[in-house]
PDB file of N, CA and C in Angstrom:
ATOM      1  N   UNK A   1       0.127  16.070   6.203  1.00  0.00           N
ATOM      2  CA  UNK A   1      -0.379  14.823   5.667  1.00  0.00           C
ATOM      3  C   UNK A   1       0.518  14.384   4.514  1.00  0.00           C
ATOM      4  N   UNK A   2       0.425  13.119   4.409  1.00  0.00           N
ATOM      5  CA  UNK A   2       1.503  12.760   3.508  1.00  0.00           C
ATOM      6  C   UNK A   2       0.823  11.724   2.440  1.00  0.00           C
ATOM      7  N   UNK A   3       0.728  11.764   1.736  1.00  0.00           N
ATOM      8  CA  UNK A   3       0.359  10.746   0.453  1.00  0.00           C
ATOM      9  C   UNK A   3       1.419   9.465  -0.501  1.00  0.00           C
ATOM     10  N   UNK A   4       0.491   8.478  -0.066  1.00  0.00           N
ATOM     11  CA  UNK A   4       2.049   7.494  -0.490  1.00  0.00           C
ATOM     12  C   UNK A   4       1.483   6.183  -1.270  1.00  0.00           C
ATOM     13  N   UNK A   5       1.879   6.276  -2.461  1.00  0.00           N
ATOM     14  CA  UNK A   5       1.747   4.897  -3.221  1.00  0.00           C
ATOM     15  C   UNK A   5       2.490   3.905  -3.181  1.00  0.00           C
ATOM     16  N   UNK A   6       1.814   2.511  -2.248  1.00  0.00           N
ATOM     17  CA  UNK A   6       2.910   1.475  -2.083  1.00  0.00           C
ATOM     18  C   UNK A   6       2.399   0.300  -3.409  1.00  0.00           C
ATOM     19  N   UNK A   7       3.202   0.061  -4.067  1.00  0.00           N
ATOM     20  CA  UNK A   7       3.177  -1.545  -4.989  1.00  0.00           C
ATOM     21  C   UNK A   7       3.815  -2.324  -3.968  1.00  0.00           C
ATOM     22  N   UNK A   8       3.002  -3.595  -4.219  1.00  0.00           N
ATOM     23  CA  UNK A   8       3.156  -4.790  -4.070  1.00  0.00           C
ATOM     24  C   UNK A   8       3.102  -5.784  -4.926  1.00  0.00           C
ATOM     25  N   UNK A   9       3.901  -7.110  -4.110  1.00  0.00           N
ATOM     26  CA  UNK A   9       4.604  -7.966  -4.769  1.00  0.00           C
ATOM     27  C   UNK A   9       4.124  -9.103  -4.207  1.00  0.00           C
ATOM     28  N   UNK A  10       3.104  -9.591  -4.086  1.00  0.00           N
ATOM     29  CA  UNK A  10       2.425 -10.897  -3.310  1.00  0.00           C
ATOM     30  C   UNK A  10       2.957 -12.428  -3.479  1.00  0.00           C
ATOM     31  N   UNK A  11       3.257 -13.382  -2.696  1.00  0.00           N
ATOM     32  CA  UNK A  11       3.125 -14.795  -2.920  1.00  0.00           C
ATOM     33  C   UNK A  11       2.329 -14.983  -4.101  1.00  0.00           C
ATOM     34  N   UNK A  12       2.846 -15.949  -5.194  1.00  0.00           N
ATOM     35  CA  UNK A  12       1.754 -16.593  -5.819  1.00  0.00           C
ATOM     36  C   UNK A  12       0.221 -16.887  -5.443  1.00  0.00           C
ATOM     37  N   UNK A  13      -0.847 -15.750  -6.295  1.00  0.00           N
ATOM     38  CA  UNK A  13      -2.288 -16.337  -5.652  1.00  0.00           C
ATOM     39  C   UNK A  13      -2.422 -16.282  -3.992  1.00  0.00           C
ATOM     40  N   UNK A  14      -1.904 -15.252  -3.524  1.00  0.00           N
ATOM     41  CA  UNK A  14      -2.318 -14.661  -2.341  1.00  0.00           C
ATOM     42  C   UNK A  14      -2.874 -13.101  -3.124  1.00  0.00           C
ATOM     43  N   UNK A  15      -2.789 -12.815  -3.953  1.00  0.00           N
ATOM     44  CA  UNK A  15      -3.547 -11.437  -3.884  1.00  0.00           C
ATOM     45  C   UNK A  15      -4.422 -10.645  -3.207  1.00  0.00           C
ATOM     46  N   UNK A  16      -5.696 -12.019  -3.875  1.00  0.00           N
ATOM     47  CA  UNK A  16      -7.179 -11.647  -2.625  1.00  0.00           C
ATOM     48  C   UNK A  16      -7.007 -11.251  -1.584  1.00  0.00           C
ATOM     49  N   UNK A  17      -6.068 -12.396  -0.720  1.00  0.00           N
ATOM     50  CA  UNK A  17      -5.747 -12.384   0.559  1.00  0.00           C
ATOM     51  C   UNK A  17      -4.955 -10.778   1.021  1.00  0.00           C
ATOM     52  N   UNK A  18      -4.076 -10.568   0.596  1.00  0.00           N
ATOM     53  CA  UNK A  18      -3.442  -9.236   0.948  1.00  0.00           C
ATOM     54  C   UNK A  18      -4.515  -8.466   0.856  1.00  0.00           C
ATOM     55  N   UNK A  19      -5.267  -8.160  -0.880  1.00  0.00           N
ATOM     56  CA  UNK A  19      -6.041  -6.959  -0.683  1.00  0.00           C
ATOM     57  C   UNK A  19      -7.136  -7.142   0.450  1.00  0.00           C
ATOM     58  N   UNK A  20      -7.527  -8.299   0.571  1.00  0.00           N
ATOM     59  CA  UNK A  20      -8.783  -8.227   2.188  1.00  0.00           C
ATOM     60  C   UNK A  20      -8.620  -7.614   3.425  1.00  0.00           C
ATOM     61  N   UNK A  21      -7.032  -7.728   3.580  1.00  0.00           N
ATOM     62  CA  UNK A  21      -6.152  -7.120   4.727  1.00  0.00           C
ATOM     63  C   UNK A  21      -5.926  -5.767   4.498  1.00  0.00           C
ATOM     64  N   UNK A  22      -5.993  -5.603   3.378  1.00  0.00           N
ATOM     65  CA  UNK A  22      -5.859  -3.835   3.326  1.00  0.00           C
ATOM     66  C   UNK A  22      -7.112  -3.417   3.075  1.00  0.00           C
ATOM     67  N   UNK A  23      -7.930  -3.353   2.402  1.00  0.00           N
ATOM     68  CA  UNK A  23      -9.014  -2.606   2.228  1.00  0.00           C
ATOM     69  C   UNK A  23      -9.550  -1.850   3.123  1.00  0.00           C
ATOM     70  N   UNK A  24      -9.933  -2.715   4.470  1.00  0.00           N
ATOM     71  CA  UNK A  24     -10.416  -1.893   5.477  1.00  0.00           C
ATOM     72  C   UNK A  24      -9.756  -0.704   6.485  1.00  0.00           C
ATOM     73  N   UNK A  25      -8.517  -1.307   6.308  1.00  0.00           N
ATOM     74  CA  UNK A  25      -7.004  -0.387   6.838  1.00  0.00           C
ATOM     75  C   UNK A  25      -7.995   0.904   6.576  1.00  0.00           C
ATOM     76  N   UNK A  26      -8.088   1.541   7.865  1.00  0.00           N
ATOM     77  CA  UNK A  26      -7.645   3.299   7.833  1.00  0.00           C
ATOM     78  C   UNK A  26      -6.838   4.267   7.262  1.00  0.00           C
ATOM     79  N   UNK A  27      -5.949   3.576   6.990  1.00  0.00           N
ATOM     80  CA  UNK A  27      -5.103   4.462   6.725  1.00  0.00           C
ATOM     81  C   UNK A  27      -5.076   4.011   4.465  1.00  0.00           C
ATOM     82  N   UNK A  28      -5.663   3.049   4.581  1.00  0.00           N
ATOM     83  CA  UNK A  28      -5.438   2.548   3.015  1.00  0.00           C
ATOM     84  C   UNK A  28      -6.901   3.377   2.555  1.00  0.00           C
ATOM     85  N   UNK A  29      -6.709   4.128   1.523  1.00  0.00           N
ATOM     86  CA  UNK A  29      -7.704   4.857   1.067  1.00  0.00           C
ATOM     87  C   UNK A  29      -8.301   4.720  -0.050  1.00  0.00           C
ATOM     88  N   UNK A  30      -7.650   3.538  -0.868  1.00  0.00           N
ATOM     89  CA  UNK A  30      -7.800   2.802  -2.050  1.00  0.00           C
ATOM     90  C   UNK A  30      -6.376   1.717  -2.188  1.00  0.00           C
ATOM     91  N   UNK A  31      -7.317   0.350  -2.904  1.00  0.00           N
ATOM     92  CA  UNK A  31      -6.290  -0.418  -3.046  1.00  0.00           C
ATOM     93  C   UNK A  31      -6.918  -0.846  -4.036  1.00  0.00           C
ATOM     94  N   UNK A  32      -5.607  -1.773  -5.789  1.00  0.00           N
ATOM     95  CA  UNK A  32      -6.217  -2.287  -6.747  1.00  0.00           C
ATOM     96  C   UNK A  32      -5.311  -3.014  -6.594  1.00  0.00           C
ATOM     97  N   UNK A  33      -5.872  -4.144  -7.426  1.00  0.00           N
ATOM     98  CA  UNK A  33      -5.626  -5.561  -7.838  1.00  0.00           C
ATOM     99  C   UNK A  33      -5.114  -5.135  -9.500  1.00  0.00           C
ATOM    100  N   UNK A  34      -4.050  -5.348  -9.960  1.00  0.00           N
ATOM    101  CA  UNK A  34      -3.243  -5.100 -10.774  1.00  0.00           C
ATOM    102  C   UNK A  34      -2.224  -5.940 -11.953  1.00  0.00           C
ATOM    103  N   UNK A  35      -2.225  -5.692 -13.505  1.00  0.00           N
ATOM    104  CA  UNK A  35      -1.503  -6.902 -13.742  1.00  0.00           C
ATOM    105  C   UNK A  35      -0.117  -6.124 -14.293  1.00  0.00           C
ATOM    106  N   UNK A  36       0.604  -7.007 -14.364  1.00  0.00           N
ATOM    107  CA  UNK A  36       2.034  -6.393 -14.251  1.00  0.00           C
ATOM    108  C   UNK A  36       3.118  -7.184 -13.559  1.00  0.00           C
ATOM    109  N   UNK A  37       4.292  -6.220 -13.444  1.00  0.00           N
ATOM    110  CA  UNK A  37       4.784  -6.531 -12.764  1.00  0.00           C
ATOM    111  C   UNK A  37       4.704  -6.493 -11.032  1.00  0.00           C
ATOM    112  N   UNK A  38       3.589  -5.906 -10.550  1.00  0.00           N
ATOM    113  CA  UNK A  38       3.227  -5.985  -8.818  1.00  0.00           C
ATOM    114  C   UNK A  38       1.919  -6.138  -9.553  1.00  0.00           C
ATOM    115  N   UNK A  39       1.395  -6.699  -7.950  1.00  0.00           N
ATOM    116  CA  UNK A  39       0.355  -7.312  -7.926  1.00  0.00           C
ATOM    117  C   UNK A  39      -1.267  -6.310  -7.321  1.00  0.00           C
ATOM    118  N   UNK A  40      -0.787  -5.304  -7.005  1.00  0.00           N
ATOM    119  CA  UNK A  40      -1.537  -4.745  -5.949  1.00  0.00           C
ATOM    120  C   UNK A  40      -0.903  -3.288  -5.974  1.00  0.00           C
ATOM    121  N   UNK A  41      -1.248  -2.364  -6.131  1.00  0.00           N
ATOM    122  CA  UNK A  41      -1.189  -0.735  -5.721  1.00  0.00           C
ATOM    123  C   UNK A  41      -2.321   0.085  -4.630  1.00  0.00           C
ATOM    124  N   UNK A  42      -1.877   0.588  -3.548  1.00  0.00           N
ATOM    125  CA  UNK A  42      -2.246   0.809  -2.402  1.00  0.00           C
ATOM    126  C   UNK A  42      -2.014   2.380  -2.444  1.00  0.00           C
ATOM    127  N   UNK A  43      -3.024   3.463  -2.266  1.00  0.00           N
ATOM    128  CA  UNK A  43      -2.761   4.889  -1.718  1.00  0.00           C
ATOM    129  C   UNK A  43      -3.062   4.928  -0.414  1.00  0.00           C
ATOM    130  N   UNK A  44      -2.240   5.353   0.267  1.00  0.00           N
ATOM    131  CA  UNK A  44      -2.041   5.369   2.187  1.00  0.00           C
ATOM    132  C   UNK A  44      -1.849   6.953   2.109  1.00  0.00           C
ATOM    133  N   UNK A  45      -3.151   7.351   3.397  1.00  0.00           N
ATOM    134  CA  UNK A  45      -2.414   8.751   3.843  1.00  0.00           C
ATOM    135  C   UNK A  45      -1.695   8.706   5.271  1.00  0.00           C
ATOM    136  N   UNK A  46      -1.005   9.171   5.424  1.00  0.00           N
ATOM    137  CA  UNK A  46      -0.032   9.075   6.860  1.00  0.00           C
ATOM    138  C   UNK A  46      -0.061  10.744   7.223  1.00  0.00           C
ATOM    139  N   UNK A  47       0.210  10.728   8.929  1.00  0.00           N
ATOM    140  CA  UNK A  47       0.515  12.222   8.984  1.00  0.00           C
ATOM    141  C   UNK A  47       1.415  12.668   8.774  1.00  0.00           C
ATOM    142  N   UNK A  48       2.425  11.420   9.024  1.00  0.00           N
ATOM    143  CA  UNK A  48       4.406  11.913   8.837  1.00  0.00           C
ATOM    144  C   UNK A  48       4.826  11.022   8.182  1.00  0.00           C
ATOM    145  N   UNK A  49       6.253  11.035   8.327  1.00  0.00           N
ATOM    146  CA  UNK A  49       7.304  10.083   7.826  1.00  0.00           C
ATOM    147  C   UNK A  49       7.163   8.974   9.125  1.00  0.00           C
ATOM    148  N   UNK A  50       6.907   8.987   9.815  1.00  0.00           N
ATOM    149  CA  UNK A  50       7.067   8.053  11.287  1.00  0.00           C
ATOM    150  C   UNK A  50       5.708   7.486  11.272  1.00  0.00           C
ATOM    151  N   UNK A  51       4.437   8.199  11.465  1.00  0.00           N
ATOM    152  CA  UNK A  51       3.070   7.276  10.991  1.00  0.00           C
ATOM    153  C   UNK A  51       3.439   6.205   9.608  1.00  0.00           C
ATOM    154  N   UNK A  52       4.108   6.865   8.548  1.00  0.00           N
ATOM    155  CA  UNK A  52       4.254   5.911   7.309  1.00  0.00           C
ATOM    156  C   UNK A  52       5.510   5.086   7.736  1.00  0.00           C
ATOM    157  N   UNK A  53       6.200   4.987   8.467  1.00  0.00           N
ATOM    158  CA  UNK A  53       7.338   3.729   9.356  1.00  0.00           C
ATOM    159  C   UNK A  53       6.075   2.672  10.195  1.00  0.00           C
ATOM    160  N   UNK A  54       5.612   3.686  10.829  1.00  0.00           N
ATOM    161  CA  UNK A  54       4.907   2.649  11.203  1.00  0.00           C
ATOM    162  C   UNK A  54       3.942   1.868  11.073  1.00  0.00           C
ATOM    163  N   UNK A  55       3.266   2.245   9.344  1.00  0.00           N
ATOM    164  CA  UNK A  55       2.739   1.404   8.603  1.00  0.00           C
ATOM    165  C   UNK A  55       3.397   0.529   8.200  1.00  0.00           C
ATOM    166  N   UNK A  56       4.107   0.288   7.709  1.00  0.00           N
ATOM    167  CA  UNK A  56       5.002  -0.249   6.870  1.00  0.00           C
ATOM    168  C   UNK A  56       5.678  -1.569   8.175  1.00  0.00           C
ATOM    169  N   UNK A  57       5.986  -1.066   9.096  1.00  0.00           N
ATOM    170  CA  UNK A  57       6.435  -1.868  10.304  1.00  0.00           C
ATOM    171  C   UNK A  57       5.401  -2.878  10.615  1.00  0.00           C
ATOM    172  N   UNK A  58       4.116  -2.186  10.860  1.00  0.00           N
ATOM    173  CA  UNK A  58       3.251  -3.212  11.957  1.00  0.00           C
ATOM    174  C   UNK A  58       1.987  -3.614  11.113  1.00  0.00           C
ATOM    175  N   UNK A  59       2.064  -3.323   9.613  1.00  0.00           N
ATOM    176  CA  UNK A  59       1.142  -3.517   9.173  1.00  0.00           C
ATOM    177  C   UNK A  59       1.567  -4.293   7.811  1.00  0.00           C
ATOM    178  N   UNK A  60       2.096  -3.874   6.856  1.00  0.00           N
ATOM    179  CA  UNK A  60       2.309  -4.506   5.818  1.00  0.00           C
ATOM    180  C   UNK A  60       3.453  -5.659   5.839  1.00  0.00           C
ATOM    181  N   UNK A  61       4.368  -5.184   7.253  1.00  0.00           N
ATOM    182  CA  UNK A  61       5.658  -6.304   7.467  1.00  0.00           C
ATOM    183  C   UNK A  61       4.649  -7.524   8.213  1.00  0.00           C
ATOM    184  N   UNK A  62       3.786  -7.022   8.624  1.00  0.00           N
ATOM    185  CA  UNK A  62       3.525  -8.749   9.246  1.00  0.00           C
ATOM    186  C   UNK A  62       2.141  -9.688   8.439  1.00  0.00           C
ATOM    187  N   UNK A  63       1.897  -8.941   7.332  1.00  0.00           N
ATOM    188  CA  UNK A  63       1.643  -9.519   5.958  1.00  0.00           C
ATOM    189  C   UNK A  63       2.486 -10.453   5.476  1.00  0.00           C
ATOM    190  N   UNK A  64       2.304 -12.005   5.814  1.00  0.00           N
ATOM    191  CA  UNK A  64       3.143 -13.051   5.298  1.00  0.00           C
ATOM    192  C   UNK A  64       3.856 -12.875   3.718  1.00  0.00           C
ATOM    193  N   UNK A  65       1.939 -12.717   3.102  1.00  0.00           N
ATOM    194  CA  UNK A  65       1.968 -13.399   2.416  1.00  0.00           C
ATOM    195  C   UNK A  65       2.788 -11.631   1.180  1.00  0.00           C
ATOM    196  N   UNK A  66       3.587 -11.114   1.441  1.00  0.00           N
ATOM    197  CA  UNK A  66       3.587  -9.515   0.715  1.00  0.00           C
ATOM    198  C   UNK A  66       5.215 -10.341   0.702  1.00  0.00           C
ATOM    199  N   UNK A  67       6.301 -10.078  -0.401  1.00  0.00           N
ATOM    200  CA  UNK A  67       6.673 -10.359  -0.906  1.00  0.00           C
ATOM    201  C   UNK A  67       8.119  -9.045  -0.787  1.00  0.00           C
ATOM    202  N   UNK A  68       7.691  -8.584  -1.744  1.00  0.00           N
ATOM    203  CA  UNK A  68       8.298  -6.869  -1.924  1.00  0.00           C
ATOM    204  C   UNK A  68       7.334  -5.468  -1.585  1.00  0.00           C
ATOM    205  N   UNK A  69       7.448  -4.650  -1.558  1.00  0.00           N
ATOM    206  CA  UNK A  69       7.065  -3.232  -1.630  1.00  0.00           C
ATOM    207  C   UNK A  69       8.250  -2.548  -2.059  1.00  0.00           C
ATOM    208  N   UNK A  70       7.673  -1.349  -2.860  1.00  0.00           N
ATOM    209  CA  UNK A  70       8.104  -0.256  -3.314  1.00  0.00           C
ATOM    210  C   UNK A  70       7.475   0.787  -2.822  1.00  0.00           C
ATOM    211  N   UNK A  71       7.795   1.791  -1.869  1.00  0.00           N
ATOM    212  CA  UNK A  71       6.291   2.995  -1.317  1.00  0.00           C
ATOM    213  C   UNK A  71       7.625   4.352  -2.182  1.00  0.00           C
ATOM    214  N   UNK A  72       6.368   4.985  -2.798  1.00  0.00           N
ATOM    215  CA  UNK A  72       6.718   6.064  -3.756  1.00  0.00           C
ATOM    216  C   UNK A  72       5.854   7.209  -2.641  1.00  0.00           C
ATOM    217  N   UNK A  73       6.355   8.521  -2.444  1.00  0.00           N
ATOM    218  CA  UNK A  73       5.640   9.057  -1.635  1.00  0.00           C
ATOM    219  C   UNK A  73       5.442  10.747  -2.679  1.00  0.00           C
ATOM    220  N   UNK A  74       4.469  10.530  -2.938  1.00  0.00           N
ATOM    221  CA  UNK A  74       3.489  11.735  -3.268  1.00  0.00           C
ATOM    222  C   UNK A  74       4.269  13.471  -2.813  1.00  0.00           C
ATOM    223  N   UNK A  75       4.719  14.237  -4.447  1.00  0.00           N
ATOM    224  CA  UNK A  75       5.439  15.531  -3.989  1.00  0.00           C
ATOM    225  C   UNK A  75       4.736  16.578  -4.244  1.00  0.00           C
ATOM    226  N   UNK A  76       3.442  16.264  -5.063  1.00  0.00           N
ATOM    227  CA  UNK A  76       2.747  16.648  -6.051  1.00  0.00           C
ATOM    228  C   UNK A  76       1.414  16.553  -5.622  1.00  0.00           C
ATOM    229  N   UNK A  77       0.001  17.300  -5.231  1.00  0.00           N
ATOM    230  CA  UNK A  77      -1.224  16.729  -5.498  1.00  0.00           C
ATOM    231  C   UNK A  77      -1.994  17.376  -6.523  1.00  0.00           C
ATOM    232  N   UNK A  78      -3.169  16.501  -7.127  1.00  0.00           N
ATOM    233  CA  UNK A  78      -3.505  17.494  -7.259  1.00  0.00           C
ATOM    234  C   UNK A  78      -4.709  16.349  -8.080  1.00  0.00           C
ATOM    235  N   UNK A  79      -6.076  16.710  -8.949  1.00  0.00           N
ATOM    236  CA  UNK A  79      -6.824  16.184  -9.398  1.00  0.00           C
ATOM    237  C   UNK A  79      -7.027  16.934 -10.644  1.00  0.00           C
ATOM    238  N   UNK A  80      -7.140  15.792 -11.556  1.00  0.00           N
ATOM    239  CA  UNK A  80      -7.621  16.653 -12.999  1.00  0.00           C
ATOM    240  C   UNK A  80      -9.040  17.038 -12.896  1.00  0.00           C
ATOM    241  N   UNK A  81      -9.225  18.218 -13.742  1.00  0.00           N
ATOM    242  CA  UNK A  81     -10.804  18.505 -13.522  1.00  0.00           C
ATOM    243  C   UNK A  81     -11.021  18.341 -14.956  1.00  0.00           C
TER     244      UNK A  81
END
C-alpha cells in the first residue's frame, strides 16, 4: 500500500467543485480545502506505483478545472499518540 499526498492548484473559484469530485473517490481518504499557495490537499491510498499512475491519469487529469499537482508520496507512517 502506498500513501500519497497530492496538492492542488485549482482554476480560480473552482475549489468546491474539485473537492466534490474527490471526496467520494475511493481511493481519496481525506481531502481539505486550504489557504496558501494550493488550494486543496488530498491523502490517496494506492496499492502501487501503477494504481497511483492511474489515478493521476483517469482521475485527477480529466479534472478540468485542477490546474497543477504536486503528489509527494509517503516514506514514513506513522500517528502521534
Amino acid at each position: 500500500m502506498i500513501e500519497a499526498i497530492i496538492l492542488i492548484v485549482t482554476r480560480p473559484g473552482a475549489e468546491k467543485k474539485v473537492y466534490d469530485q474527490l471526496k467520494n473517490h475511493p481511493k481519496v481518504k481525506e481531502v481539505y480545502k486550504v489557504y496558501g499557495e494550493y488550494d486543496l490537499i488530498a491523502r490517496v491510498e494506492v496499492e502501487d506505483i501503477r494504481d497511483l499512475d492511474e489515478f493521476h491519469d483517469n482521475v485527477l487529469r480529466k479534472i478540468k478545472e485542477i490546474e497543477v499537482t504536486e503528489t509527494l508520496i509517503a516514506s514514513t507512517y506513522g500517528i502521534k499518540e
